[in-house]
Each structure stands twice: as structure tokens, then as C-alpha cells.
N, C-alpha and C. Protein backbone atom coordinates (compact mmCIF):
# COMPACT_ATOMS: atom_id res chain seq x y z
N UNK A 1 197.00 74.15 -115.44
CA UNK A 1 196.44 75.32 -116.08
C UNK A 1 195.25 74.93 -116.94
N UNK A 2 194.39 76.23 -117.01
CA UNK A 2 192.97 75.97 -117.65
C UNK A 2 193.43 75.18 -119.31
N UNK A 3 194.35 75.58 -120.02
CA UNK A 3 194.46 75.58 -121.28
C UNK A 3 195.40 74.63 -121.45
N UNK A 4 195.33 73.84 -120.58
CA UNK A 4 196.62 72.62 -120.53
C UNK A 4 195.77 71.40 -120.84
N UNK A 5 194.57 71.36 -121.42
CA UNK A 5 193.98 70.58 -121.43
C UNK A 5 194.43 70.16 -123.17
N UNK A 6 194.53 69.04 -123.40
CA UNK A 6 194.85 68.45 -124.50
C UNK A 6 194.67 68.56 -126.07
N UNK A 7 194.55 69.31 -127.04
CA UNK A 7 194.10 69.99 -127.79
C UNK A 7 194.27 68.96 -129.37
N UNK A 8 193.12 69.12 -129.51
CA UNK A 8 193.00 67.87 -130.99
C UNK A 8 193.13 68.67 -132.25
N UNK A 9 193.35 68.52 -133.75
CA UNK A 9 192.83 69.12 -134.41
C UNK A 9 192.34 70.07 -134.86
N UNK A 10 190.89 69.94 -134.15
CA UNK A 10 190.08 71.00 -133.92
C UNK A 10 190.38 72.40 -133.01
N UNK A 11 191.18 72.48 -132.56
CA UNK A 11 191.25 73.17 -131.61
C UNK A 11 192.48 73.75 -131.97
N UNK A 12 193.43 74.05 -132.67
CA UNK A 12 194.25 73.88 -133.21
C UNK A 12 194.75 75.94 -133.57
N UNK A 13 193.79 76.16 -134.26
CA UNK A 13 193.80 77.55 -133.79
C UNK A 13 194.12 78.28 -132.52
N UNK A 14 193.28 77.46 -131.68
CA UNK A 14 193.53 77.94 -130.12
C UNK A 14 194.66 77.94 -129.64
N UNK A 15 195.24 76.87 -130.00
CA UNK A 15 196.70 76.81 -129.53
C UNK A 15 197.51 77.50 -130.19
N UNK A 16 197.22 78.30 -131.52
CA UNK A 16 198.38 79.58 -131.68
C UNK A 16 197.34 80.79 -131.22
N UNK A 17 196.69 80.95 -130.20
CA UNK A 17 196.41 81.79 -129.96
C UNK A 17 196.78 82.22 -128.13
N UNK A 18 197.13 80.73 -127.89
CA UNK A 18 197.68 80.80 -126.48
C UNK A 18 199.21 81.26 -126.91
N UNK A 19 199.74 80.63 -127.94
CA UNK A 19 200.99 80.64 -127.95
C UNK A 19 201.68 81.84 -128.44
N UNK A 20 200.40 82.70 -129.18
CA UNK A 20 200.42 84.40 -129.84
C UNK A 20 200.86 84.69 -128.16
N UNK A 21 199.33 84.90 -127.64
CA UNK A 21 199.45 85.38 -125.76
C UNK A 21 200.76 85.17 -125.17
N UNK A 22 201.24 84.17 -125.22
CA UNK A 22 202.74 83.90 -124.29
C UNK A 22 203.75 84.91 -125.02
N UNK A 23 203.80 84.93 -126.44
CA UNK A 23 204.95 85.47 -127.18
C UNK A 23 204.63 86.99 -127.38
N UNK A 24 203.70 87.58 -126.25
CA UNK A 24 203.06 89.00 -126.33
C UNK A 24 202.70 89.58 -127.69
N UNK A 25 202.25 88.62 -128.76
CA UNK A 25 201.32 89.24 -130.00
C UNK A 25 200.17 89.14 -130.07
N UNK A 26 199.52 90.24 -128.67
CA UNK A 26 198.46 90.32 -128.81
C UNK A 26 197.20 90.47 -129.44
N UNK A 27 197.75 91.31 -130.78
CA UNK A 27 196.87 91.53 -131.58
C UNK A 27 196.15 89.86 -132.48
N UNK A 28 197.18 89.01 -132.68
CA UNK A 28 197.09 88.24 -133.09
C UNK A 28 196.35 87.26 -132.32
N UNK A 29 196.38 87.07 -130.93
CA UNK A 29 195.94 86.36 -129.72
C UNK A 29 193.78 86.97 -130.10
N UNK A 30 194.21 88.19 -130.09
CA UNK A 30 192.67 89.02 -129.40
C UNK A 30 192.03 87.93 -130.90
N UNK A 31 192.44 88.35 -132.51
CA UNK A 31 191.82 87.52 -133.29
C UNK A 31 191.53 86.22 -133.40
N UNK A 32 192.44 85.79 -133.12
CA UNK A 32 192.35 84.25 -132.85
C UNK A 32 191.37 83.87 -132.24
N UNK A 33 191.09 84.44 -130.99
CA UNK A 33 190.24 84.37 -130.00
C UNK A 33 188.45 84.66 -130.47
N UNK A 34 188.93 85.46 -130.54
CA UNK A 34 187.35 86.10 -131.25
C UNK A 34 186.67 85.56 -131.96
N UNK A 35 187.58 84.95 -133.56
CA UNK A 35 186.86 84.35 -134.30
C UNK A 35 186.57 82.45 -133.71
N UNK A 36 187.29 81.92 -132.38
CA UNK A 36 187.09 81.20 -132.34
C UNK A 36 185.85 80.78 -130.81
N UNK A 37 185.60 82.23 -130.60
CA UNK A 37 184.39 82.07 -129.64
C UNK A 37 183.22 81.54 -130.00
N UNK A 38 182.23 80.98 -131.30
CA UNK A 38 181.34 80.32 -131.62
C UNK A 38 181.62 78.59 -131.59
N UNK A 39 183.13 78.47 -131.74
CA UNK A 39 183.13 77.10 -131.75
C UNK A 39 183.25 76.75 -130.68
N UNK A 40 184.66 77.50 -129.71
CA UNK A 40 184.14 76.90 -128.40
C UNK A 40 184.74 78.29 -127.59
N UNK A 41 183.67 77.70 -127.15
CA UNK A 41 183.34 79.44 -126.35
C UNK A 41 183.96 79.58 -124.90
N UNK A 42 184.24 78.82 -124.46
CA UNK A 42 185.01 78.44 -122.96
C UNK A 42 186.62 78.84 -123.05
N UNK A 43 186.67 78.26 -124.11
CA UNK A 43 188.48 78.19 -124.43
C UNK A 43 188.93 79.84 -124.74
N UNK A 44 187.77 80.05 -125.87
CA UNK A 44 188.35 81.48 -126.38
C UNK A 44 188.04 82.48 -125.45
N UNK A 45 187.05 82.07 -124.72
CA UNK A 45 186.96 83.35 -123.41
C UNK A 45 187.82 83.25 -122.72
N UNK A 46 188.12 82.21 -122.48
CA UNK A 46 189.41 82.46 -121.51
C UNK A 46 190.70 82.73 -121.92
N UNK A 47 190.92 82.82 -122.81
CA UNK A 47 192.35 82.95 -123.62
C UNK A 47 191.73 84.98 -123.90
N UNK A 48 190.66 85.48 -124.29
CA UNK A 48 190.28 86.39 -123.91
C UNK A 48 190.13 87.03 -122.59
N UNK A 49 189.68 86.26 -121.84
CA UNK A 49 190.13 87.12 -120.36
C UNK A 49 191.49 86.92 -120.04
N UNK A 50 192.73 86.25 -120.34
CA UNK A 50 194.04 86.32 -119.90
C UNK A 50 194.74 87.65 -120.60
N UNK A 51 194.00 87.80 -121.81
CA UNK A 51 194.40 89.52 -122.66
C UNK A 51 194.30 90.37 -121.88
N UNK A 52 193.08 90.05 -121.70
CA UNK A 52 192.64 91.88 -120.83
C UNK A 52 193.14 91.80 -119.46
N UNK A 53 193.22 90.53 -118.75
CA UNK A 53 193.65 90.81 -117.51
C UNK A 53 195.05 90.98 -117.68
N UNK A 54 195.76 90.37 -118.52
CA UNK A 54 197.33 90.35 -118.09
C UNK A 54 198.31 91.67 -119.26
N UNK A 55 197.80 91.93 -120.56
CA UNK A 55 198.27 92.46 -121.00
C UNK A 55 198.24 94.26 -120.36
N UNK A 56 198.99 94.84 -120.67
CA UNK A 56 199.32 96.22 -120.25
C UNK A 56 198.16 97.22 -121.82
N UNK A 57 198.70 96.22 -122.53
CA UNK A 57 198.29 97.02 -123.71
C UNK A 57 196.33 97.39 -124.11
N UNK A 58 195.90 96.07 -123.52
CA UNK A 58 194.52 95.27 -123.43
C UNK A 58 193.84 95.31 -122.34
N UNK A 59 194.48 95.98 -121.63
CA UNK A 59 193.83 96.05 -120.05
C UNK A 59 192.92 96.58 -119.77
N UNK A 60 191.85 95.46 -119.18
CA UNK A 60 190.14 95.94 -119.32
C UNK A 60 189.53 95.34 -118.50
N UNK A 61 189.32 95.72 -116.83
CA UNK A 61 188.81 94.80 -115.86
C UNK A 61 187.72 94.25 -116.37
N UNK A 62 186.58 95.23 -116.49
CA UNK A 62 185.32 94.84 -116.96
C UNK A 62 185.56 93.52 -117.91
N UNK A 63 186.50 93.80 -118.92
CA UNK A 63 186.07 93.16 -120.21
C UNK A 63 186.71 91.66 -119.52
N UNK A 64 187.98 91.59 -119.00
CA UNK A 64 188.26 90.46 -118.18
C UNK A 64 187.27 90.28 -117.63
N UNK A 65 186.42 90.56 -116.71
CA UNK A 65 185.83 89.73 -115.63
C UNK A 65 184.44 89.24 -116.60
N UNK A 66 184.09 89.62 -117.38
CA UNK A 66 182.59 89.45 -118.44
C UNK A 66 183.57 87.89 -119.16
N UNK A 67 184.65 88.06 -119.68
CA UNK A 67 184.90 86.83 -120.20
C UNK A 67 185.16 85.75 -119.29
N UNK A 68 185.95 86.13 -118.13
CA UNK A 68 185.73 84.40 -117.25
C UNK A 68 184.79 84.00 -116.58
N UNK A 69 183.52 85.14 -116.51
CA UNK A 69 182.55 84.65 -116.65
C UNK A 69 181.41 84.04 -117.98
N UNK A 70 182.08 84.00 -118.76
CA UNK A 70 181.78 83.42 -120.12
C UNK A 70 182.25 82.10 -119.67
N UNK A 71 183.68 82.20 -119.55
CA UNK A 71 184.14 80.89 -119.82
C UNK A 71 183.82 79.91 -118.86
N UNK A 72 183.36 80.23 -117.62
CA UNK A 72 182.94 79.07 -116.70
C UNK A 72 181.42 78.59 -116.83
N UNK A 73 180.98 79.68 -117.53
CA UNK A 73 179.61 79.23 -118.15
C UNK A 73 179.55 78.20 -119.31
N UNK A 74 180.47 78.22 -120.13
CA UNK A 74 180.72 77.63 -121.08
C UNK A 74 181.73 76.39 -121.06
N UNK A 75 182.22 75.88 -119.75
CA UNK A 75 183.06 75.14 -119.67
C UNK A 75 182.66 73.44 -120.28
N UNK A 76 181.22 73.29 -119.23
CA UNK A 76 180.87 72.05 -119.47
C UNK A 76 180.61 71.56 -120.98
N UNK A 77 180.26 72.90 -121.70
CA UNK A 77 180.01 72.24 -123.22
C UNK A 77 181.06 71.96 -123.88
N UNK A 78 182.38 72.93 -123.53
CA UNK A 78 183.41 72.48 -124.54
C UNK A 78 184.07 71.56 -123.86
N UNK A 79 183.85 70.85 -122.76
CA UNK A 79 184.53 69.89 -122.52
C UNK A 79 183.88 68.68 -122.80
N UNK A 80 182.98 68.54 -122.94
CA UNK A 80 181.74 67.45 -123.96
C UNK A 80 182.72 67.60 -125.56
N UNK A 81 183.13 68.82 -126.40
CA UNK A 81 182.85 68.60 -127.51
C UNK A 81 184.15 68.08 -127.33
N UNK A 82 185.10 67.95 -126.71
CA UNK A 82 186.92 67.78 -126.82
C UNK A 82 186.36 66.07 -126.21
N UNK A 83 186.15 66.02 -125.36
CA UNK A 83 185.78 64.48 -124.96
C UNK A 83 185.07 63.23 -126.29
N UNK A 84 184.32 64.17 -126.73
CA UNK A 84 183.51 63.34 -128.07
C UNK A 84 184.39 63.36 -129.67
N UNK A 85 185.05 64.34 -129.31
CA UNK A 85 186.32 64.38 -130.82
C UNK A 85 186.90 63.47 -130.51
């Protein structure tokens, strides 16, 4: 899985924001996410497109398909910044 990738520190938010997503507290997931799209923008889009695509509550093709296309745009950088931490 995309988000199975190893998470330092830094990243640390993200991972209660996957783990909000699994435990269906979305609301908490969508913030998490959001505020952590400037740092790395790959991760939180995609943890943003798994909202909108999978939740019932959040369900937003458009808004899904605009974020995993974020996130594959954005892949190569945040995998530079997790490689260099």
C-alpha cells in the first residue's frame, strides 16, 4: 500500500490521519490532511483522495480524482524528503 511506506518523525501527523481514516473519523482524517498538504503534498493527497473516494459521508468523485492526481504529481518530491530525513 501507498502509505505503507515508513514514516519518521516528521510525518507523524500523517499517520494519525491514516489511522483517523481506518477508524472512520473522518472529520479528523479530512484535517489532518489538509493542514499537512504544504509539507508533503503526495501523502496528504492521497490520504485525501481515500476520503472522498471511500467514505459515504465525503464522497466526491471530482474531488477524489483532482487529489490522486495531486498525489502522483507530488510523489517524487516527498519521496526525496522521507529518503533525506
Amino acid at each position: 500500500m501507498f502509505y505503507s511506506v515508513v514514516f519518521n518523525a516528521q510525518t507523524k501527523d500523517l499517520t494519525k490521519g491514516f489511522k483517523a481514516l481506518e477508524l472512520k473519523n473522518y472529520g479528523t482524517a479530512k484535517s489532518v490532511f489538509e493542514q499537512e498538504l504544504s509539507s508533503f503534498p503526495s501523502l496528504a493527497s492521497f490520504g485525501l483522495f481515500k476520503l472522498y473516494f471511500e467514505s459515504k459521508d465525503f464522497y466526491s468523485l471530482d474531488s477524489a480524482s483532482s487529489y490522486l492526481n495531486r498525489s502522483r504529481t507530488f510523489f517524487e518530491q516527498d519521496l526525496k524528503k522521507l529518503k533525506t530525513n
